[in-house]
PDB file of N, CA and C in Angstrom:
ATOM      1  N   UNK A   1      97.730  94.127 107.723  1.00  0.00           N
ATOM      2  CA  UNK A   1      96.327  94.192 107.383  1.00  0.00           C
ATOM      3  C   UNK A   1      95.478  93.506 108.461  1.00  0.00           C
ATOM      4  N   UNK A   2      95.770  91.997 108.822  1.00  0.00           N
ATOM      5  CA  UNK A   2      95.137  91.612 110.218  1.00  0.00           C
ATOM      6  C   UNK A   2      95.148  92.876 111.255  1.00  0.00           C
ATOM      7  N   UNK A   3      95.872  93.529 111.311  1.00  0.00           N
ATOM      8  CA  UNK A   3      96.124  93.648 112.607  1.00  0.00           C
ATOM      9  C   UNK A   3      95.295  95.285 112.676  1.00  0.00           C
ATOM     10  N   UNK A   4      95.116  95.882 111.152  1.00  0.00           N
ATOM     11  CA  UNK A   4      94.490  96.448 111.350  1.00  0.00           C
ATOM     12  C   UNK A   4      92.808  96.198 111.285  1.00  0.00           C
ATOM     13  N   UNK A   5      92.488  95.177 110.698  1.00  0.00           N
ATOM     14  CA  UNK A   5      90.814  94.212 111.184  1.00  0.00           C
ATOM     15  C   UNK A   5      90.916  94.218 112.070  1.00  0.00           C
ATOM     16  N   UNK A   6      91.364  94.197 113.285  1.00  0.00           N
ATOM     17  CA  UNK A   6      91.290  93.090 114.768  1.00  0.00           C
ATOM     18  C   UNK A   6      91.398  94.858 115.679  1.00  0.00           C
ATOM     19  N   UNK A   7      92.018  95.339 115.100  1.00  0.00           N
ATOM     20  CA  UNK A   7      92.248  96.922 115.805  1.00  0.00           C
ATOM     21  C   UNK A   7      90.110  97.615 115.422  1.00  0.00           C
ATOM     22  N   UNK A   8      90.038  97.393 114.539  1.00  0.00           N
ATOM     23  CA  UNK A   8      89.216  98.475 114.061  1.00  0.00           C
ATOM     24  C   UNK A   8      87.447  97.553 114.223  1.00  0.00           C
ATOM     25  N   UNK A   9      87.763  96.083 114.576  1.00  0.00           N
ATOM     26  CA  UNK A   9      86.837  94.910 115.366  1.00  0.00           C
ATOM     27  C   UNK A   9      86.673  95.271 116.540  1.00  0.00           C
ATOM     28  N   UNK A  10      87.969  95.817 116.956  1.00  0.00           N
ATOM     29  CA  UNK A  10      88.057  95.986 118.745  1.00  0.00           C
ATOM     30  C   UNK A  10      87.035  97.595 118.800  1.00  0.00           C
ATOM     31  N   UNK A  11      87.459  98.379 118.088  1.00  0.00           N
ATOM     32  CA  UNK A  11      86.981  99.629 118.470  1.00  0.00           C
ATOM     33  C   UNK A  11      85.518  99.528 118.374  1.00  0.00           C
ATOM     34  N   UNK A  12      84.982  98.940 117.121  1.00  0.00           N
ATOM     35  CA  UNK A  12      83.254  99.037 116.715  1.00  0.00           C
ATOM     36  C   UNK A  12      83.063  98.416 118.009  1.00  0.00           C
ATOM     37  N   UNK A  13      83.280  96.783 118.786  1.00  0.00           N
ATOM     38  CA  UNK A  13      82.889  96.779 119.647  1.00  0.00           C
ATOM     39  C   UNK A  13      83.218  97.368 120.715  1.00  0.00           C
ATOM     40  N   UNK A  14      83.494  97.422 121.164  1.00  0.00           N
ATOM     41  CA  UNK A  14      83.686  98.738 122.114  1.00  0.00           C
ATOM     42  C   UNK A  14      82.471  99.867 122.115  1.00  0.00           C
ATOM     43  N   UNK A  15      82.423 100.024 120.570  1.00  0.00           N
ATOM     44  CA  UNK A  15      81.033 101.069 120.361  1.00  0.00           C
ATOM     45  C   UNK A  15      79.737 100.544 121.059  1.00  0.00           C
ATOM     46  N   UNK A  16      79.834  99.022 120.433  1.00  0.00           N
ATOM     47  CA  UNK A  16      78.538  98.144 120.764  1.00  0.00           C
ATOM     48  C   UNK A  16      78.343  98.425 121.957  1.00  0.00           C
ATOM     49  N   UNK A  17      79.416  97.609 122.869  1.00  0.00           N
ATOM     50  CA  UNK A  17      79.191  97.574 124.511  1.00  0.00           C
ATOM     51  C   UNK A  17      78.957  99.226 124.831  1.00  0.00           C
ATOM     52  N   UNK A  18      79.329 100.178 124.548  1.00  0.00           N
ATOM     53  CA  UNK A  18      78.979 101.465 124.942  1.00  0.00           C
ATOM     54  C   UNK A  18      77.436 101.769 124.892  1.00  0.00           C
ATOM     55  N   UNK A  19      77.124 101.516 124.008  1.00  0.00           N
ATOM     56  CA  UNK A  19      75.607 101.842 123.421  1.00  0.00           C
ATOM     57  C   UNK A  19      74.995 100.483 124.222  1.00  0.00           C
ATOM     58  N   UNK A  20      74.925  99.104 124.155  1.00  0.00           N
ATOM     59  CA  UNK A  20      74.266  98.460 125.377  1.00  0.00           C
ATOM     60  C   UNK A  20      74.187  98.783 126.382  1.00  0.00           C
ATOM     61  N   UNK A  21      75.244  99.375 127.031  1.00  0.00           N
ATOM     62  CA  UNK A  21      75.055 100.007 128.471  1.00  0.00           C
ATOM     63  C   UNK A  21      74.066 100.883 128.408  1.00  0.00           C
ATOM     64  N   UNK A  22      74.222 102.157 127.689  1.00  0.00           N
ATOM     65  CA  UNK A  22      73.587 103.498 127.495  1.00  0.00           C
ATOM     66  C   UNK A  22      72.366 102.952 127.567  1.00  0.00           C
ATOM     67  N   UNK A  23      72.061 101.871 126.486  1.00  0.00           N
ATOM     68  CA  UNK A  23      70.452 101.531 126.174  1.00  0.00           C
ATOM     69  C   UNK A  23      70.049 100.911 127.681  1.00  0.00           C
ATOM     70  N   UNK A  24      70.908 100.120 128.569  1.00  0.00           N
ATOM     71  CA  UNK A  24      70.383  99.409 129.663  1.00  0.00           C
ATOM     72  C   UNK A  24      70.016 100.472 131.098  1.00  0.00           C
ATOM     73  N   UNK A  25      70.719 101.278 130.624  1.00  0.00           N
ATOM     74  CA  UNK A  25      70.463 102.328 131.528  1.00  0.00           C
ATOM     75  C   UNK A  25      69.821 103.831 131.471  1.00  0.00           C
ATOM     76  N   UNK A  26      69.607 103.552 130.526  1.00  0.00           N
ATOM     77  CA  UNK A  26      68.329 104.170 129.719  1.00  0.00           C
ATOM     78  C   UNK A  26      68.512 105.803 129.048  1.00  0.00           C
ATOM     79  N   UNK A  27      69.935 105.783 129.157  1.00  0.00           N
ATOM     80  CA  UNK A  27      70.490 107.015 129.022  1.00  0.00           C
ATOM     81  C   UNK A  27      70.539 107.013 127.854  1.00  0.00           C
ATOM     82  N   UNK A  28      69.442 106.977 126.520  1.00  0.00           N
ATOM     83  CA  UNK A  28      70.024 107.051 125.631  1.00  0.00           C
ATOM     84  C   UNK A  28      69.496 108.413 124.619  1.00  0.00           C
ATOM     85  N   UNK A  29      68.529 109.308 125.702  1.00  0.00           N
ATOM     86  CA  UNK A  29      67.962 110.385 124.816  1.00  0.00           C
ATOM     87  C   UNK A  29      68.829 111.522 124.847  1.00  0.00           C
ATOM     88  N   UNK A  30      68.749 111.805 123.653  1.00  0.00           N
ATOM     89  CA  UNK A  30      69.655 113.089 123.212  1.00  0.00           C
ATOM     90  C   UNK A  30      70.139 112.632 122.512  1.00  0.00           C
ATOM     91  N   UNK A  31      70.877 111.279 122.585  1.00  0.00           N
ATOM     92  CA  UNK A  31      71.959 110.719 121.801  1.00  0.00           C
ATOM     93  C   UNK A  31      71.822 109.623 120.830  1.00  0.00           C
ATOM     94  N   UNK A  32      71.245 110.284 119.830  1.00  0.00           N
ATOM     95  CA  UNK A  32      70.804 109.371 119.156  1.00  0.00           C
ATOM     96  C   UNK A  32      71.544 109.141 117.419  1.00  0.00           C
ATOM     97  N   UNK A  33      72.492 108.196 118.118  1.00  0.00           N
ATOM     98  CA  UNK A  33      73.284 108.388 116.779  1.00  0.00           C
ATOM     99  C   UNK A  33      73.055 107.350 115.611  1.00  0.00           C
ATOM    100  N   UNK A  34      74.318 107.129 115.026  1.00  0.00           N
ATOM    101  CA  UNK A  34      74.217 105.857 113.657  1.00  0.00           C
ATOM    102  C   UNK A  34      73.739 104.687 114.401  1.00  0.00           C
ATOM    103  N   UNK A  35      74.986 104.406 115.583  1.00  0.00           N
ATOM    104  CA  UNK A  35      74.729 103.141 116.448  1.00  0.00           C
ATOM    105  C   UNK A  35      73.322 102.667 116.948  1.00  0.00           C
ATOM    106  N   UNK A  36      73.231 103.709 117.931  1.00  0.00           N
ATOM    107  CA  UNK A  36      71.357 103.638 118.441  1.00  0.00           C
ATOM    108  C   UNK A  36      70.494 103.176 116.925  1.00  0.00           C
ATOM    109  N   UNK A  37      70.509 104.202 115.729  1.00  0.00           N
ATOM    110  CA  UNK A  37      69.177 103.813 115.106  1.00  0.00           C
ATOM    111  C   UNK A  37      69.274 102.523 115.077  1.00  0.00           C
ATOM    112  N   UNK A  38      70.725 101.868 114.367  1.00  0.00           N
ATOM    113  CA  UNK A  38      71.275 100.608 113.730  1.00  0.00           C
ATOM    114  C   UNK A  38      70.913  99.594 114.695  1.00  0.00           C
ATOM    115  N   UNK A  39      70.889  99.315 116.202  1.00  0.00           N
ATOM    116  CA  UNK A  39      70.765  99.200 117.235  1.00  0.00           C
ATOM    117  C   UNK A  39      68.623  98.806 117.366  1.00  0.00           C
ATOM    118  N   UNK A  40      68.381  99.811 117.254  1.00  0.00           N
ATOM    119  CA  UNK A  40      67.223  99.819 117.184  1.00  0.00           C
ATOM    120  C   UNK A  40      66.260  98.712 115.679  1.00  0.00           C
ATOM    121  N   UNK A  41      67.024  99.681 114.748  1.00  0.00           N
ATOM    122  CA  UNK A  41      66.733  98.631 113.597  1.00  0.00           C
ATOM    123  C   UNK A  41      66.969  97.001 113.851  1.00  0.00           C
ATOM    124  N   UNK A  42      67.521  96.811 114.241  1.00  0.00           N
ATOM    125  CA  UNK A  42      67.722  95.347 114.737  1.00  0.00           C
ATOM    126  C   UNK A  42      67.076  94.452 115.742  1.00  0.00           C
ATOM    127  N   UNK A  43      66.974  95.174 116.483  1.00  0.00           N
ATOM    128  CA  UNK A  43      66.114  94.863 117.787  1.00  0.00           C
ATOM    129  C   UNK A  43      64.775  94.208 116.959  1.00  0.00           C
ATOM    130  N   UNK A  44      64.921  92.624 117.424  1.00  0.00           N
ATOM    131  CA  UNK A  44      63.549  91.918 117.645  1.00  0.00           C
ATOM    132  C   UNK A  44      63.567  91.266 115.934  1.00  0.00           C
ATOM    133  N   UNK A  45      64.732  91.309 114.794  1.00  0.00           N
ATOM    134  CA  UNK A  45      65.345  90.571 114.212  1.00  0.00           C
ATOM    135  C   UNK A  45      65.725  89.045 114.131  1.00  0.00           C
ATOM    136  N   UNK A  46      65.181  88.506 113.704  1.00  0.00           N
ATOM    137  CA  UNK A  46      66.341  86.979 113.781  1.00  0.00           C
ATOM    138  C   UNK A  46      66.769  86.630 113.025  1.00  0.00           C
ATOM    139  N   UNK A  47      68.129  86.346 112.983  1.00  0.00           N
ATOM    140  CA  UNK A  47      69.339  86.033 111.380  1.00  0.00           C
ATOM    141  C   UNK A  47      69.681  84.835 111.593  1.00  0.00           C
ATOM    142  N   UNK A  48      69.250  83.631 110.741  1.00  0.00           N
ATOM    143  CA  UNK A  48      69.283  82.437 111.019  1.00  0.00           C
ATOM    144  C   UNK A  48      70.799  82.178 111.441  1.00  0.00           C
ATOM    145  N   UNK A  49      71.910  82.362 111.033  1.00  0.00           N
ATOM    146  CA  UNK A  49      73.053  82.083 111.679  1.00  0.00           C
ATOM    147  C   UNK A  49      73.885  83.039 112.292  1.00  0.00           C
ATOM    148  N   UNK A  50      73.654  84.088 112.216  1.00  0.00           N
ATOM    149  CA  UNK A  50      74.327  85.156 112.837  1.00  0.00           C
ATOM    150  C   UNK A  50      73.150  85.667 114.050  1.00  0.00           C
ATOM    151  N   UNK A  51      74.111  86.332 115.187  1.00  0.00           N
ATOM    152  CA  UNK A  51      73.570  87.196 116.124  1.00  0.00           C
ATOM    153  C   UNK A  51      73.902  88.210 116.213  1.00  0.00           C
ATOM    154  N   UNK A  52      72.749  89.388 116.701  1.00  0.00           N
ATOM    155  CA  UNK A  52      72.384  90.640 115.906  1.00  0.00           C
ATOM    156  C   UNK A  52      73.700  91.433 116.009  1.00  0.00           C
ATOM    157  N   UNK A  53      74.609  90.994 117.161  1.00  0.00           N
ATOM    158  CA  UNK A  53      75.505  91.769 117.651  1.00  0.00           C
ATOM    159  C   UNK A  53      77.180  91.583 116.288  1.00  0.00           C
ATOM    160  N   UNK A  54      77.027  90.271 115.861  1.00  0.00           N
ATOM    161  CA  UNK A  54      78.064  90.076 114.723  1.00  0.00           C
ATOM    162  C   UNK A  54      77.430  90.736 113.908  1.00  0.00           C
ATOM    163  N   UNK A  55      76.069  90.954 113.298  1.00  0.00           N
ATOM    164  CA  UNK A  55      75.543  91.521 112.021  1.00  0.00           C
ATOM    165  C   UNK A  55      75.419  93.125 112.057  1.00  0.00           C
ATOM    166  N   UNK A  56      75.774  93.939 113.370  1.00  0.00           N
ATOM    167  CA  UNK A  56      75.706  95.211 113.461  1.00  0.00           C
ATOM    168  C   UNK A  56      77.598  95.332 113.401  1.00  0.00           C
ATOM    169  N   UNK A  57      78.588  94.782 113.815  1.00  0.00           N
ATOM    170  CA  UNK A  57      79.717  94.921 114.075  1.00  0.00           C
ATOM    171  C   UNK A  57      80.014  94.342 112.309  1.00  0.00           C
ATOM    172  N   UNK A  58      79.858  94.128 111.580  1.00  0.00           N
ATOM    173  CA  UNK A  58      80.167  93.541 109.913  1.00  0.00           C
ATOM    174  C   UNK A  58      80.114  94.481 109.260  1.00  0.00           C
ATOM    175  N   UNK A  59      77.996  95.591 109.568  1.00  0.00           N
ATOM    176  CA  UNK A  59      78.298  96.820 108.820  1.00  0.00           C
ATOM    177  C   UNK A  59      78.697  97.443 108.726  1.00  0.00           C
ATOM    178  N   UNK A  60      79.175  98.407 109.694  1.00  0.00           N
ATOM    179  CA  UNK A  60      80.212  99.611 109.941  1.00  0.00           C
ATOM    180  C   UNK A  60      81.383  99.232 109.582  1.00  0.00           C
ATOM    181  N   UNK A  61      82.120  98.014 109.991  1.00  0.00           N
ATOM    182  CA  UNK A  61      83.196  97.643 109.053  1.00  0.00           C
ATOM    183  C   UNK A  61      83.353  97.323 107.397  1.00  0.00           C
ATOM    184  N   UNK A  62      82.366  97.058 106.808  1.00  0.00           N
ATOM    185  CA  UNK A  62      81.856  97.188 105.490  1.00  0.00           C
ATOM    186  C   UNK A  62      81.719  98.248 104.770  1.00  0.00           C
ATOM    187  N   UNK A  63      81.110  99.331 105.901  1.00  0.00           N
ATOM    188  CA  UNK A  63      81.318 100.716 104.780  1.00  0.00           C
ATOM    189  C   UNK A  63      82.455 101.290 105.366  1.00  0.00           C
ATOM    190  N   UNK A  64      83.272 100.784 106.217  1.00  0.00           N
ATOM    191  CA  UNK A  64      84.851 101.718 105.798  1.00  0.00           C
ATOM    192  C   UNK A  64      85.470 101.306 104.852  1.00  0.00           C
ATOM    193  N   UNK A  65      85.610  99.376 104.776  1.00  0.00           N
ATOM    194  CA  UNK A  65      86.301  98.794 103.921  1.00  0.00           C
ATOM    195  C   UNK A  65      85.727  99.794 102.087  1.00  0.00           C
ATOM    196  N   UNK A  66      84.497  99.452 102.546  1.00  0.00           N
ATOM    197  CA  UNK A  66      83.725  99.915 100.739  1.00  0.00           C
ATOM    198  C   UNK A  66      84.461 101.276 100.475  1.00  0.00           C
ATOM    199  N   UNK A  67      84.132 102.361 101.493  1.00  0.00           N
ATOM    200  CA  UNK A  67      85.067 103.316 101.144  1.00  0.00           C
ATOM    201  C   UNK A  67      86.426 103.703 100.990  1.00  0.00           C
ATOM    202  N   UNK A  68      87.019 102.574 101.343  1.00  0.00           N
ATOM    203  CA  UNK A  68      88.585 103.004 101.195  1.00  0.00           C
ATOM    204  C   UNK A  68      88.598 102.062  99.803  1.00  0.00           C
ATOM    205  N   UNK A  69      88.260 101.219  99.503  1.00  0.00           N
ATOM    206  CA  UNK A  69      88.431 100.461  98.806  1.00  0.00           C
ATOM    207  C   UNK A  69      87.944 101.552  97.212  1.00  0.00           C
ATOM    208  N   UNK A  70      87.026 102.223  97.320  1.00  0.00           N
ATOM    209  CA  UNK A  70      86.174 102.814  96.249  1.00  0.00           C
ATOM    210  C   UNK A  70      87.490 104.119  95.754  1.00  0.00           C
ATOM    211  N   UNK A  71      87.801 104.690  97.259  1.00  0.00           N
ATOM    212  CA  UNK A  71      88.729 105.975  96.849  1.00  0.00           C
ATOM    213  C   UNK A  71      89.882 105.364  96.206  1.00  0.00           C
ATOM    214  N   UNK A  72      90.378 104.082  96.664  1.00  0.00           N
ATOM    215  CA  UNK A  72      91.902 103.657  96.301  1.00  0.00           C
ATOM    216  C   UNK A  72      92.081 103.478  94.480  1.00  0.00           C
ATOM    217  N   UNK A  73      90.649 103.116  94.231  1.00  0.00           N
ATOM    218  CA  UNK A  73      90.118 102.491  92.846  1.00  0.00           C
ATOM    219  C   UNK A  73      90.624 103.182  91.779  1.00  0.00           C
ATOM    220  N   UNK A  74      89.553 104.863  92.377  1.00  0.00           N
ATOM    221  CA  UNK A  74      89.034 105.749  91.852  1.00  0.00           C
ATOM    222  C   UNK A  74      90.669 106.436  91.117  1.00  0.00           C
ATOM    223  N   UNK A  75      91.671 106.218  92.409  1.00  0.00           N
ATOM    224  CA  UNK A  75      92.984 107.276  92.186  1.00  0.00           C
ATOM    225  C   UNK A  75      93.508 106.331  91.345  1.00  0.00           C
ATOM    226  N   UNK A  76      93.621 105.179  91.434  1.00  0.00           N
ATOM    227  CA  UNK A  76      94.568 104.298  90.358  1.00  0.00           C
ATOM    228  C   UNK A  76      93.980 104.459  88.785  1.00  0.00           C
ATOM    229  N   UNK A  77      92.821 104.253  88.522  1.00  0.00           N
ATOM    230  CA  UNK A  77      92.059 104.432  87.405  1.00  0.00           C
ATOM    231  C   UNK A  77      92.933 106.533  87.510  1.00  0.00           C
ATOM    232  N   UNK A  78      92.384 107.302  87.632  1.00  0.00           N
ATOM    233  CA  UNK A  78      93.029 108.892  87.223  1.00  0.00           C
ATOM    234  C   UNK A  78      94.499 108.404  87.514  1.00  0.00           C
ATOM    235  N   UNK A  79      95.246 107.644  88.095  1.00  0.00           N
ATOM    236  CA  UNK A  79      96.828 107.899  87.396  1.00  0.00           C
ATOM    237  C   UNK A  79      97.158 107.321  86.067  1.00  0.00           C
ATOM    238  N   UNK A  80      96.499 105.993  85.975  1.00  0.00           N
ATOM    239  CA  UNK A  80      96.504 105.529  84.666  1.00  0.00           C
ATOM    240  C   UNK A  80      96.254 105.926  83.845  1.00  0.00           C
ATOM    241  N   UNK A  81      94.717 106.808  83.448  1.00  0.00           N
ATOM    242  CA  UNK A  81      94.573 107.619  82.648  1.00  0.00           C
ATOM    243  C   UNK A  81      95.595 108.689  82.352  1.00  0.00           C
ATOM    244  N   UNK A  82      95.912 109.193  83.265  1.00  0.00           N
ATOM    245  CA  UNK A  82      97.059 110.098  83.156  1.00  0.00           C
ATOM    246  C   UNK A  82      98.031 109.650  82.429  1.00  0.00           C
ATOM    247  N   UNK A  83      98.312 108.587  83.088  1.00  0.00           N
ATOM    248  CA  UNK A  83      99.798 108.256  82.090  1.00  0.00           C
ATOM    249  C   UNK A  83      99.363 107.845  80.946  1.00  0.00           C
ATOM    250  N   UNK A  84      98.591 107.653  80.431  1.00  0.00           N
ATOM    251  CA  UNK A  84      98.267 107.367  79.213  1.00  0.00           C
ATOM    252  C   UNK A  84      97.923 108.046  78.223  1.00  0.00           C
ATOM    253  N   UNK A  85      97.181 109.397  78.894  1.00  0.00           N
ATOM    254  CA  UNK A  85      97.280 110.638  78.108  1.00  0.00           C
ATOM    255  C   UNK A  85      98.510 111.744  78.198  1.00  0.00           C
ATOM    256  N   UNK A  86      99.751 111.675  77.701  1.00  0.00           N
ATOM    257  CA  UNK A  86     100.589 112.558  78.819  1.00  0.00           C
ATOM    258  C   UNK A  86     100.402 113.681  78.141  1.00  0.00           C
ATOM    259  N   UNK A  87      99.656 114.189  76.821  1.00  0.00           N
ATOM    260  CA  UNK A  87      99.119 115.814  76.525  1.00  0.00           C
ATOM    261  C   UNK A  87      98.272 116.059  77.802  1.00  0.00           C
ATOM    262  N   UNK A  88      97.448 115.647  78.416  1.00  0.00           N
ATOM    263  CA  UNK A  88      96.761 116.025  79.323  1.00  0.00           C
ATOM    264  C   UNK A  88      97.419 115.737  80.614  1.00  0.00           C
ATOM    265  N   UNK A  89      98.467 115.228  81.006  1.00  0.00           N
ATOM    266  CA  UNK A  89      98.905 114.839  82.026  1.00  0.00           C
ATOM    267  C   UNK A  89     100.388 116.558  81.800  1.00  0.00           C
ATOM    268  N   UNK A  90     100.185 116.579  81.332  1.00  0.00           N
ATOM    269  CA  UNK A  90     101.215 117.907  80.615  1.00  0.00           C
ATOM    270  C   UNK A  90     100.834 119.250  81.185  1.00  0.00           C
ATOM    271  N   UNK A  91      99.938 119.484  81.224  1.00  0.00           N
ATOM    272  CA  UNK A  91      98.538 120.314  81.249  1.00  0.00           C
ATOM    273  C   UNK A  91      97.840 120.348  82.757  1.00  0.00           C
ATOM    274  N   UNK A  92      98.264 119.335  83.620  1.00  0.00           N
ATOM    275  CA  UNK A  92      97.344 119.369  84.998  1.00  0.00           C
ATOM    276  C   UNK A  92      98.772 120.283  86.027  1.00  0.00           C
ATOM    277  N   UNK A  93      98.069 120.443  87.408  1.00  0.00           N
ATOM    278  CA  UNK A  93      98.747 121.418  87.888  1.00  0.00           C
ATOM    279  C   UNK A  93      99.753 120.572  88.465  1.00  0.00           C
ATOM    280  N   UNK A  94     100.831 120.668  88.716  1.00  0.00           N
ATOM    281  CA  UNK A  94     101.935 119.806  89.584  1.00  0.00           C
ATOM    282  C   UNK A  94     101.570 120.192  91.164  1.00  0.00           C
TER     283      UNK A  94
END
């Protein structure tokens, strides 16, 4: 599990530094993605203990975690039900 945080830390930044460059070099029209708006939204921000660059690298890792976390939920709750109804668990397609 670390090792997949520290893998998937490395990649968002990576994103970051991609998109700082782009923005420093001004290459950033056409391409205006999640990063840029998120990027933009931030710009000129101040987060009393965080800097903008930890508080953009937290979200994107937040909504993968939220979503894997939501689907994993979702399937344990429908197997349980399942097994608990097994007339209806009788009845679904194999």
């Amino acid at each position: 599990m670390k090792n997949t945080a520290k893998e998937m830390y490395s990649i968002v930044t990576s994103w970051l530094e991609e998109h700082h460059r782009m923005r420093l070099s001004s290459n950033v029209e056409g391409r205006k993605d999640f990063i840029h708006v998120m990027l933009s939204t931030l710009e000129g921000v101040k987060f009393s203990e965080f800097d903008q660059d930890t508080v953009f690298k937290r979200f994107p890792l937040t909504l993968i975690v939220a979503g894997t976390e939501s689907t994993s939920v979702t399937m344990a709750w429908a197997v349980a039900l399942l097994l608990n109804n097994p007339d209806v668990l009788k009845e679904s397609p194999t």
